[in-house]
Structures are given as structure tokens and as C-alpha cells.
N, C-alpha and C. Protein backbone atom coordinates (compact mmCIF):
# COMPACT_ATOMS: atom_id res chain seq x y z
N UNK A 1 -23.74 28.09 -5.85
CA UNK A 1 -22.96 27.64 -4.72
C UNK A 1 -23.86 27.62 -3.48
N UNK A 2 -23.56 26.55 -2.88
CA UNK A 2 -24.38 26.68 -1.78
C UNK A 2 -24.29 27.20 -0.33
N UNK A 3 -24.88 27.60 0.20
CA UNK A 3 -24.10 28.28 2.17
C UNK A 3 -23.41 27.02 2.72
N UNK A 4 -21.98 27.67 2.99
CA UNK A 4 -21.01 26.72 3.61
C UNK A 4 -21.89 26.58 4.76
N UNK A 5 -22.09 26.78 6.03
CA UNK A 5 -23.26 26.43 6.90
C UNK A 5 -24.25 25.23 6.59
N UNK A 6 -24.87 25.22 5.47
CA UNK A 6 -25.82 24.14 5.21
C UNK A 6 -24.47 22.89 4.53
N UNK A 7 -23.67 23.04 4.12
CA UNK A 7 -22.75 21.74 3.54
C UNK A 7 -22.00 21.40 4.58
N UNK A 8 -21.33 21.84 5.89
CA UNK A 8 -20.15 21.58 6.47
C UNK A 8 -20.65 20.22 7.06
N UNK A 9 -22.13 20.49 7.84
CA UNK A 9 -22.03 18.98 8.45
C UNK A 9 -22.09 17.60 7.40
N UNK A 10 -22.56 18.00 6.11
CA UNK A 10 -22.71 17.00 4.82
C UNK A 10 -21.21 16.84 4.83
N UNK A 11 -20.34 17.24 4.90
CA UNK A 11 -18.47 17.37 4.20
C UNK A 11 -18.29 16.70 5.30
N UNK A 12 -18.70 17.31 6.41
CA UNK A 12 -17.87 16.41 7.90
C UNK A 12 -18.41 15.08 7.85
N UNK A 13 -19.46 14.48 7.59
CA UNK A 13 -19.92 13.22 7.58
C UNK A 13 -18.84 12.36 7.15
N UNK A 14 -18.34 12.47 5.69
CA UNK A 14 -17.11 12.01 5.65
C UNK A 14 -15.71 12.33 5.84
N UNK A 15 -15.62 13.64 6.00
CA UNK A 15 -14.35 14.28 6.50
C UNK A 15 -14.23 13.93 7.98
N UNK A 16 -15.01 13.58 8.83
CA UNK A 16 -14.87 13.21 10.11
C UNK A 16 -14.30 11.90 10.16
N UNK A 17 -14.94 10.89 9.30
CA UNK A 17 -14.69 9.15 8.96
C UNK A 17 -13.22 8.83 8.68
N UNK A 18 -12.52 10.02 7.63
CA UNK A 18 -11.07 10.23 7.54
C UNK A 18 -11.22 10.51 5.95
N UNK A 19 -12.08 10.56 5.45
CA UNK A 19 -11.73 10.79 4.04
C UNK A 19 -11.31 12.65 3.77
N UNK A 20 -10.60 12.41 2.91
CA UNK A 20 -9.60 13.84 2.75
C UNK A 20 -10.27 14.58 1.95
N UNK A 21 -10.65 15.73 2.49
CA UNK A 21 -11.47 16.79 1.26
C UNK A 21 -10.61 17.70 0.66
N UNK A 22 -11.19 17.56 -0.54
CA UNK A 22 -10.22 17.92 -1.97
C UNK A 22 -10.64 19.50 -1.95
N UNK A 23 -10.35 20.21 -1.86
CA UNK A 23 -11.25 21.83 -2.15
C UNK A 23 -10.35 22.49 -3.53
N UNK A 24 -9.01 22.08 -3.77
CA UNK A 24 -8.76 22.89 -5.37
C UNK A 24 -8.33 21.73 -6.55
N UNK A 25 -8.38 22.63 -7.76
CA UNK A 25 -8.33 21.84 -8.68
C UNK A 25 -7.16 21.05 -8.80
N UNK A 26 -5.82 21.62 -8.08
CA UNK A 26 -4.74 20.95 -7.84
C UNK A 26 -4.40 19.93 -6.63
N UNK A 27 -4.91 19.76 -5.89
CA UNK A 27 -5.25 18.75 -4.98
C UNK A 27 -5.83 17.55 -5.49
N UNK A 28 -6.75 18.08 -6.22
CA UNK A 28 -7.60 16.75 -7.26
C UNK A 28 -6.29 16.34 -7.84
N UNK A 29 -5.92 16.96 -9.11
CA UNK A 29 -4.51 16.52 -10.06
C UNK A 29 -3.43 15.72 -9.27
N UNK A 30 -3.35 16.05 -7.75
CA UNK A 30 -1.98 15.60 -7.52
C UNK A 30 -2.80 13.76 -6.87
N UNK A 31 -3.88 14.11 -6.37
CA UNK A 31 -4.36 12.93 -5.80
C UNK A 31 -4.78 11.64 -6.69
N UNK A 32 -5.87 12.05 -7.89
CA UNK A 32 -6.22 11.55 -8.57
C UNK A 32 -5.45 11.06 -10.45
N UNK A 33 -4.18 11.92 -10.25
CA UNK A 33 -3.45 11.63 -10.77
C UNK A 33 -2.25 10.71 -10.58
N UNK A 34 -2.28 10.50 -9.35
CA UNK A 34 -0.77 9.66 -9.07
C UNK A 34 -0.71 8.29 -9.55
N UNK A 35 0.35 8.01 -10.16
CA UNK A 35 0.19 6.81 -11.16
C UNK A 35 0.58 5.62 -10.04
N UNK A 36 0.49 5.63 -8.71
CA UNK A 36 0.74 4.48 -7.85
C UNK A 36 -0.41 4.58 -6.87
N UNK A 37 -0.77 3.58 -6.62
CA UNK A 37 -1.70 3.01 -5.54
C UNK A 37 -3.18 3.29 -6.20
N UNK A 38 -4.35 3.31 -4.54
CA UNK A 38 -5.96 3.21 -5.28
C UNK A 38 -6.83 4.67 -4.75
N UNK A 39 -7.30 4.80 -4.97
CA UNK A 39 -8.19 6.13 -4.58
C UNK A 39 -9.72 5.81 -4.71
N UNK A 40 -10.18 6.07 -3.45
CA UNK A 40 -11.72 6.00 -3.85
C UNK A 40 -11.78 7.62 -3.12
N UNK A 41 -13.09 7.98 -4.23
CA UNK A 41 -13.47 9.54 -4.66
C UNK A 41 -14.86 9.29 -4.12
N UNK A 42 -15.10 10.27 -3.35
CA UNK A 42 -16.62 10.52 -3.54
C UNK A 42 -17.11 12.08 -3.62
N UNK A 43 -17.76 12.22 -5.07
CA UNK A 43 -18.59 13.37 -5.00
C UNK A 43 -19.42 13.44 -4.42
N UNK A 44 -19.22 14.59 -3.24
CA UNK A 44 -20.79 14.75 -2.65
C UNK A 44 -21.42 15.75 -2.95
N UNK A 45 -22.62 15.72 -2.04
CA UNK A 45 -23.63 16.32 -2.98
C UNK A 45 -24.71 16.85 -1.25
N UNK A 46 -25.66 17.70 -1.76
CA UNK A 46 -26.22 18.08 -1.12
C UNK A 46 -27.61 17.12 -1.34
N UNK A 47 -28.00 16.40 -2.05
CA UNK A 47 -29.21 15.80 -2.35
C UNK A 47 -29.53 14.66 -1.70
N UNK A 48 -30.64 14.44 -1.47
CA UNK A 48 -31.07 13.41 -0.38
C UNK A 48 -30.09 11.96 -0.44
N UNK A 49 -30.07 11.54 -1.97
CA UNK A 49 -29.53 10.22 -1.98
C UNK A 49 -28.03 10.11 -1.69
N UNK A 50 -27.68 11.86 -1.18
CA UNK A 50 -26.05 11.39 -1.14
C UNK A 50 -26.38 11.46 0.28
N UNK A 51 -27.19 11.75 1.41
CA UNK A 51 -27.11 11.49 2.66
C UNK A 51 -27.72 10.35 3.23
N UNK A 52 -29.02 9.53 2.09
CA UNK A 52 -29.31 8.17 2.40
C UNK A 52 -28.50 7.41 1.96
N UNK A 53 -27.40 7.43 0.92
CA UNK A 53 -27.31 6.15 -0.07
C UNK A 53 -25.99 6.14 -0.19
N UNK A 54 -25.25 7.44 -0.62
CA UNK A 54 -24.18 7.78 -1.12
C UNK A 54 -23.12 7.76 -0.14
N UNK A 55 -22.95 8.65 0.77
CA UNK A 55 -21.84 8.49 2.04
C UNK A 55 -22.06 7.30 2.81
N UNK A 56 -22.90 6.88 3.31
CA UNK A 56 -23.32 5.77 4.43
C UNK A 56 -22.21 4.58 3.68
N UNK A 57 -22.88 4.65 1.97
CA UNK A 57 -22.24 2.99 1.63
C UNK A 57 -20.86 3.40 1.51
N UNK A 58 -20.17 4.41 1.24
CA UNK A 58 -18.60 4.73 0.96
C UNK A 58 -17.87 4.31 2.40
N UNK A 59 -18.74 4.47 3.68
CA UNK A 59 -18.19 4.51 4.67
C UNK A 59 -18.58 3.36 4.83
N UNK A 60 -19.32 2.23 4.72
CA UNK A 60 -19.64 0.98 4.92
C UNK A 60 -18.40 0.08 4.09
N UNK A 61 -18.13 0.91 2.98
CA UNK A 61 -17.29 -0.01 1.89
C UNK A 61 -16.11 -0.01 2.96
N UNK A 62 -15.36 0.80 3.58
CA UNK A 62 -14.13 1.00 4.02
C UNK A 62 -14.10 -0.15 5.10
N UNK A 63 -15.43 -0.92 5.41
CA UNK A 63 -15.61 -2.22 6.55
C UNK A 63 -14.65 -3.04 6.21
N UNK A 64 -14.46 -2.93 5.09
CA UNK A 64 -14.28 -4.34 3.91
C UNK A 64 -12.25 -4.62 4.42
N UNK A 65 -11.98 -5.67 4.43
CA UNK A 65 -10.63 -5.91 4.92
C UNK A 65 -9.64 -5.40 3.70
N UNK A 66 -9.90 -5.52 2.58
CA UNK A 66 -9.46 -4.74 1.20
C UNK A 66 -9.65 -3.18 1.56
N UNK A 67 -9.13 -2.34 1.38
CA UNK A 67 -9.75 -0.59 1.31
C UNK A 67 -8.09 0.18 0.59
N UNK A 68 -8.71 1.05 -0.13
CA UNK A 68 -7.76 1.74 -1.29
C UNK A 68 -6.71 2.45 -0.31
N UNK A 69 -5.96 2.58 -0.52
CA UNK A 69 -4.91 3.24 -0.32
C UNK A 69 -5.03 5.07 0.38
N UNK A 70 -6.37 5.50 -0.50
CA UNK A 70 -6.57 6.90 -0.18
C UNK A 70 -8.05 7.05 -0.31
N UNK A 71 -9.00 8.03 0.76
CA UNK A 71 -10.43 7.63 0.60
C UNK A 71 -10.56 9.71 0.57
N UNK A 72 -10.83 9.87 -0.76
CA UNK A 72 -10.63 11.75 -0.78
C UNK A 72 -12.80 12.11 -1.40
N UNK A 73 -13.07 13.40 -1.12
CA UNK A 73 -14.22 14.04 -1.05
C UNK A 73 -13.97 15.01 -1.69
N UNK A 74 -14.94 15.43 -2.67
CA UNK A 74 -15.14 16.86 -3.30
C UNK A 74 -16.40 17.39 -3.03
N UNK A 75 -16.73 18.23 -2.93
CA UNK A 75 -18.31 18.58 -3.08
C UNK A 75 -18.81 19.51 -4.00
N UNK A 76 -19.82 19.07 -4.69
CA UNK A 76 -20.58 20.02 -5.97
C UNK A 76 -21.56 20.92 -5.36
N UNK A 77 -21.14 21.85 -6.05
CA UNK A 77 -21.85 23.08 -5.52
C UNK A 77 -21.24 23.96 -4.46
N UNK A 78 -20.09 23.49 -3.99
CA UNK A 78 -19.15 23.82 -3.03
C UNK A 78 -17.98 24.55 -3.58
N UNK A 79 -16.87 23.70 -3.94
CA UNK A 79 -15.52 23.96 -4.22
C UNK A 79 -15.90 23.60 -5.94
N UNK A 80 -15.74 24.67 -6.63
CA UNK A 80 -15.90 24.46 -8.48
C UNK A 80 -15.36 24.32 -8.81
N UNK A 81 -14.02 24.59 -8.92
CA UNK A 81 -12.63 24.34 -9.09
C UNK A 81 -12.47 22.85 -8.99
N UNK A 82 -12.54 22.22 -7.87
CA UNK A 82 -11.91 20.66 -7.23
C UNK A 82 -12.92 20.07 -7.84
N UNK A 83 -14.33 20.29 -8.18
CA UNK A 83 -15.19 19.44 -8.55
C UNK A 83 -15.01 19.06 -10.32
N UNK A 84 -14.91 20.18 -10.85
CA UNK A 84 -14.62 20.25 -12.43
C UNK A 84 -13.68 19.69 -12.29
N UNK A 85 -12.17 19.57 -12.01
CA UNK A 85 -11.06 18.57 -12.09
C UNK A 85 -11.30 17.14 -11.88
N UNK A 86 -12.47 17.63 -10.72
CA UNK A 86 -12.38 15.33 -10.66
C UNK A 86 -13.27 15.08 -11.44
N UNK A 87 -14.03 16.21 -12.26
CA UNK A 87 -15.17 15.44 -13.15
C UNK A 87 -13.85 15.31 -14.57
N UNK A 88 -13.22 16.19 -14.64
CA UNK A 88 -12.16 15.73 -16.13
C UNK A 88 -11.22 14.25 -15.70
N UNK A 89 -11.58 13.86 -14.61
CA UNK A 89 -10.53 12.61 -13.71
C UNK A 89 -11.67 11.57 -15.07
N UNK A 90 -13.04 11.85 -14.64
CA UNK A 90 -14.12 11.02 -14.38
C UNK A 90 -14.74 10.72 -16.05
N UNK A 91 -14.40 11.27 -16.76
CA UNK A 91 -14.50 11.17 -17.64
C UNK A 91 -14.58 9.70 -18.74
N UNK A 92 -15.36 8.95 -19.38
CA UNK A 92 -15.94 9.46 -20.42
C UNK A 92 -17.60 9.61 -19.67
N UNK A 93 -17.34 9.04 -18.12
CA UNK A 93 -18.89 9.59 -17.46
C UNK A 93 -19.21 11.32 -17.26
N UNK A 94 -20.68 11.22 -17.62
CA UNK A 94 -21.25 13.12 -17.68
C UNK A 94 -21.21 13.19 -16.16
N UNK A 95 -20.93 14.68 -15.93
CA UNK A 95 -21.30 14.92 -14.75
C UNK A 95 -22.07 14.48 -13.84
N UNK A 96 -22.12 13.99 -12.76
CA UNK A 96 -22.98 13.20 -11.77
C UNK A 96 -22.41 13.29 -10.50
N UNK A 97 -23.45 13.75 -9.75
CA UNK A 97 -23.44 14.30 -8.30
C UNK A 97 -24.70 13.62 -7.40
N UNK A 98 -24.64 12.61 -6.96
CA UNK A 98 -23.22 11.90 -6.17
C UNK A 98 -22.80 11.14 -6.98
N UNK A 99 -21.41 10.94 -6.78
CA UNK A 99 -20.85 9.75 -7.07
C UNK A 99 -20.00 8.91 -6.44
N UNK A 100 -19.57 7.54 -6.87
CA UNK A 100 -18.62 7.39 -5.94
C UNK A 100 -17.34 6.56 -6.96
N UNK A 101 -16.34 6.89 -7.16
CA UNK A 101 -15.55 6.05 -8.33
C UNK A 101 -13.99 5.79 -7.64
N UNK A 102 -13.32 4.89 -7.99
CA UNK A 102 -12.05 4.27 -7.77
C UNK A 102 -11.06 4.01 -8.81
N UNK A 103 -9.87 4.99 -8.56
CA UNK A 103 -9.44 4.61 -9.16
C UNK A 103 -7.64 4.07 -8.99
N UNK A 104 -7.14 3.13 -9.71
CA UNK A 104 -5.88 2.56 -9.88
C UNK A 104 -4.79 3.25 -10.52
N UNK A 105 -3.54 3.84 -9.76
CA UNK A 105 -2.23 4.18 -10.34
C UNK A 105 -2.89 4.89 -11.40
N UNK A 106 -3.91 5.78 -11.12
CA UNK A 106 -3.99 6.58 -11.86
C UNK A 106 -5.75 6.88 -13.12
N UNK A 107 -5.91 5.52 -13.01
CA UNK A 107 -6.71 5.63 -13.78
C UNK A 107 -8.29 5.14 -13.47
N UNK A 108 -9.03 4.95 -13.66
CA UNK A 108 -10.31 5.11 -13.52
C UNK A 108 -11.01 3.73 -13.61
N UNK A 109 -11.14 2.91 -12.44
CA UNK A 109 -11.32 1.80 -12.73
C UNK A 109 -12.45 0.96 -12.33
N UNK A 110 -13.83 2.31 -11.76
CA UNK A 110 -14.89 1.72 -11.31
C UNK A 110 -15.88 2.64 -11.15
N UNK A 111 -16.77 3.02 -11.55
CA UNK A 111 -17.81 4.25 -11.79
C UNK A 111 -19.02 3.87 -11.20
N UNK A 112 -19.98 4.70 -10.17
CA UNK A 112 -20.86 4.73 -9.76
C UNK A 112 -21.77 5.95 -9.40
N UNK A 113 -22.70 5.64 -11.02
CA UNK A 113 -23.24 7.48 -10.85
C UNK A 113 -24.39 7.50 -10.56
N UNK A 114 -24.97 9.23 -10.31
CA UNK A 114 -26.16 9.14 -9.11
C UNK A 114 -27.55 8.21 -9.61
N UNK A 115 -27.41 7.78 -11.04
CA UNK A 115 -28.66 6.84 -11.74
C UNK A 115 -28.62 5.37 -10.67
N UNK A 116 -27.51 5.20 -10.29
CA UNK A 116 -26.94 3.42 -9.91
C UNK A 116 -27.13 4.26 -8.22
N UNK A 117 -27.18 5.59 -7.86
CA UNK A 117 -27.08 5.37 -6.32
C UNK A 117 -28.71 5.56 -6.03
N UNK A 118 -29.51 6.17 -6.85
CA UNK A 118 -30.66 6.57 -6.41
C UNK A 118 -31.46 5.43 -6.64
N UNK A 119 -32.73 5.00 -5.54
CA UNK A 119 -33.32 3.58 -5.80
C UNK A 119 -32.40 2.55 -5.00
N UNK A 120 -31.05 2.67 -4.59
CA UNK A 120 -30.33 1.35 -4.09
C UNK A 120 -30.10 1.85 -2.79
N UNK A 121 -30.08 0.62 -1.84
CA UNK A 121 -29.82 0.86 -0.19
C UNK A 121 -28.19 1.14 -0.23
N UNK A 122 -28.14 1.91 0.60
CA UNK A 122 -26.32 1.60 1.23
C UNK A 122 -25.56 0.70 1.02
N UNK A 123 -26.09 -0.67 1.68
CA UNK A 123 -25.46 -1.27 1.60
C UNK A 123 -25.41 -2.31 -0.07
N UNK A 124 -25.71 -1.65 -0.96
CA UNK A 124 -26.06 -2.83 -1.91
C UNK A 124 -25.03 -2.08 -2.50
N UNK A 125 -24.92 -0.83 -2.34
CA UNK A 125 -24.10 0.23 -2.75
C UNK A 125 -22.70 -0.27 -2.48
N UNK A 126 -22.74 -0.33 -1.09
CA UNK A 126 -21.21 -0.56 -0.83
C UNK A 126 -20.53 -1.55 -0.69
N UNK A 127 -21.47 -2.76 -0.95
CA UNK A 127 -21.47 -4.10 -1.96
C UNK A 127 -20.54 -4.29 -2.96
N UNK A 128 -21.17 -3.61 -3.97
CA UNK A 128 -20.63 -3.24 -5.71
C UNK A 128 -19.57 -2.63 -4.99
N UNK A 129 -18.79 -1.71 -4.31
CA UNK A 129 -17.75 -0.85 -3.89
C UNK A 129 -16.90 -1.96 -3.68
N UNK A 130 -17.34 -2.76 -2.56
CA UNK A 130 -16.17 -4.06 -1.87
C UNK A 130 -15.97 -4.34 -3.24
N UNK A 131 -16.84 -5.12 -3.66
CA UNK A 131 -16.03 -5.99 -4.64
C UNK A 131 -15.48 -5.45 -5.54
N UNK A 132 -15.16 -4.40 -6.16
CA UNK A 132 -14.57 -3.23 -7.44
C UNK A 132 -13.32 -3.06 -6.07
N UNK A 133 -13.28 -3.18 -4.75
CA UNK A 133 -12.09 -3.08 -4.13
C UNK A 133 -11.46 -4.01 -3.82
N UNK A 134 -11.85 -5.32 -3.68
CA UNK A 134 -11.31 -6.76 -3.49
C UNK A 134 -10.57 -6.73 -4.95
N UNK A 135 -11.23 -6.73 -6.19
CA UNK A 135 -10.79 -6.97 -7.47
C UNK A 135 -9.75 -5.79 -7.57
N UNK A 136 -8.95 -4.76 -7.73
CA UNK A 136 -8.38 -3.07 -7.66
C UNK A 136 -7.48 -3.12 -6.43
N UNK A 137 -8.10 -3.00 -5.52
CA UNK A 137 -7.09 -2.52 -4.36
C UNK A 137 -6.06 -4.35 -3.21
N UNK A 138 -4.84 -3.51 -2.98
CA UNK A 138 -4.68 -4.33 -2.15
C UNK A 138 -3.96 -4.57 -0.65
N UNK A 139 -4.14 -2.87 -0.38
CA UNK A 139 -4.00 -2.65 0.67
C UNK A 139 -4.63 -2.12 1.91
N UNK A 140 -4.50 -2.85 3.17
CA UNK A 140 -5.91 -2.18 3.70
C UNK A 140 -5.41 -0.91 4.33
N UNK A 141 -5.09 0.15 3.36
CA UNK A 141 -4.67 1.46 4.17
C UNK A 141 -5.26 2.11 4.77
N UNK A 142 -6.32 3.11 4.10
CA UNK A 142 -7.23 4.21 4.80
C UNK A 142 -6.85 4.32 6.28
């Protein structure tokens, strides 16, 4: 686990933007389970590519006139509990920190793990995001 001190300003990056941080395993269940509307998830992470690559494009994706319904945060290495639940969400993908995935009324309908974030700019990132949200979502809530 890592010193809350060194993660808070990583969590606030997107907890400031408006995305909702998940901290127990039942928060995950009730969020990532609800069989109505869209959810985009992002695992964060303490590692370089989730502060070059990973948050920047999640928060770039939300530009997009399409945006999911609910924009929620876990962090690995942080909250173990909330993170193991959204990795059983995330499933048949292995563990991967960062990530960023979306999903529909429930189910899992767009995967982006740290192999696809590391090597890619932000924005190419949150590219692939728009369009997995143009195609999935259709409300511009957040």
C-alpha cells in the first residue's frame, strides 16, 4: 500500500475533474453493477503512464459531446478492497493498473489496459475512449 500523502494529489487529479472515487468493495458492486446506464472506470495507478497517459486522456475523453452517464476512480495500491471488486467487474482481462474501461447497464463493453496505455499519447488514448463512447453511451451526463 502506498502513503496516502504521495496518492491524494494522483486521486484528486481526477476526483477534482468530478469523477467519483470508489474506496470499498461495495461501492464498486453498486456502481459497476447497475444494470442501467454507462460507467467509465478508471484504475489509477501511481506509475508514470497513469499521470502522462492515463488520467489526462479520461479527462480529455469527457470533451467529447457523448460522455457516460457516471465517470468513477479506484486506485491500486490504495483501497484493496474497491480495486479487487472492479478487477472481478473487469474480468476476462488480468489485472492491469492503469486502466481505463466502460461499461453498459452493467456490463463490460470496452477495455483499455496498461499494454494499450503505455507508448500512446493522451490524446490517441482518449480517441479510442470517444469513440467506444459515441458507439455505448448516450447521454452527455457527467
Amino acid at each position: 500500500m502506498y502513503p496516502i500523502e504521495l496518492v491524494t494529489p494522483m486521486a484528486k487529479d481526477l476526483t477534482d475533474f468530478g469523477f467519483q472515487g470508489l474506496t470499498t468493495a461495495e461501492s464498486v458492486d453498486t456502481v459497476l453493477g447497475s444494470k442501467q446506464g454507462t460507467v467509465l472506470l478508471v484504475v489509477n495507478s501511481v506509475c508514470g503512464c497513469a499521470a502522462g497517459n492515463a488520467r489526462p486522456a479520461a479527462k480529455f475523453s469527457l470533451a467529447n459531446g457523448v460522455k457516460p452517464d457516471h465517470a468513477v476512480t479506484v486506485f491500486a495500491g490504495v483501497n484493496k478492497e474497491a480495486v479487487d471488486k472492479a478487477r472481478e467487474h473487469l474480468l476476462p482481462y488480468p489485472p492491469s493498473s492503469p486502466a481505463i474501461a466502460l461499461f453498459k447497464d452493467g456490463n463490460l463493453v470496452h477495455m483499455i489496459e496498461r499494454h494499450h496505455i503505455e507508448g500512446a499519447s493522451a490524446q490517441m488514448i482518449a480517441d479510442n475512449l470517444m469513440g467506444a463512447m459515441s458507439e455505448h453511451c448516450t447521454a452527455a451526463a457527467v
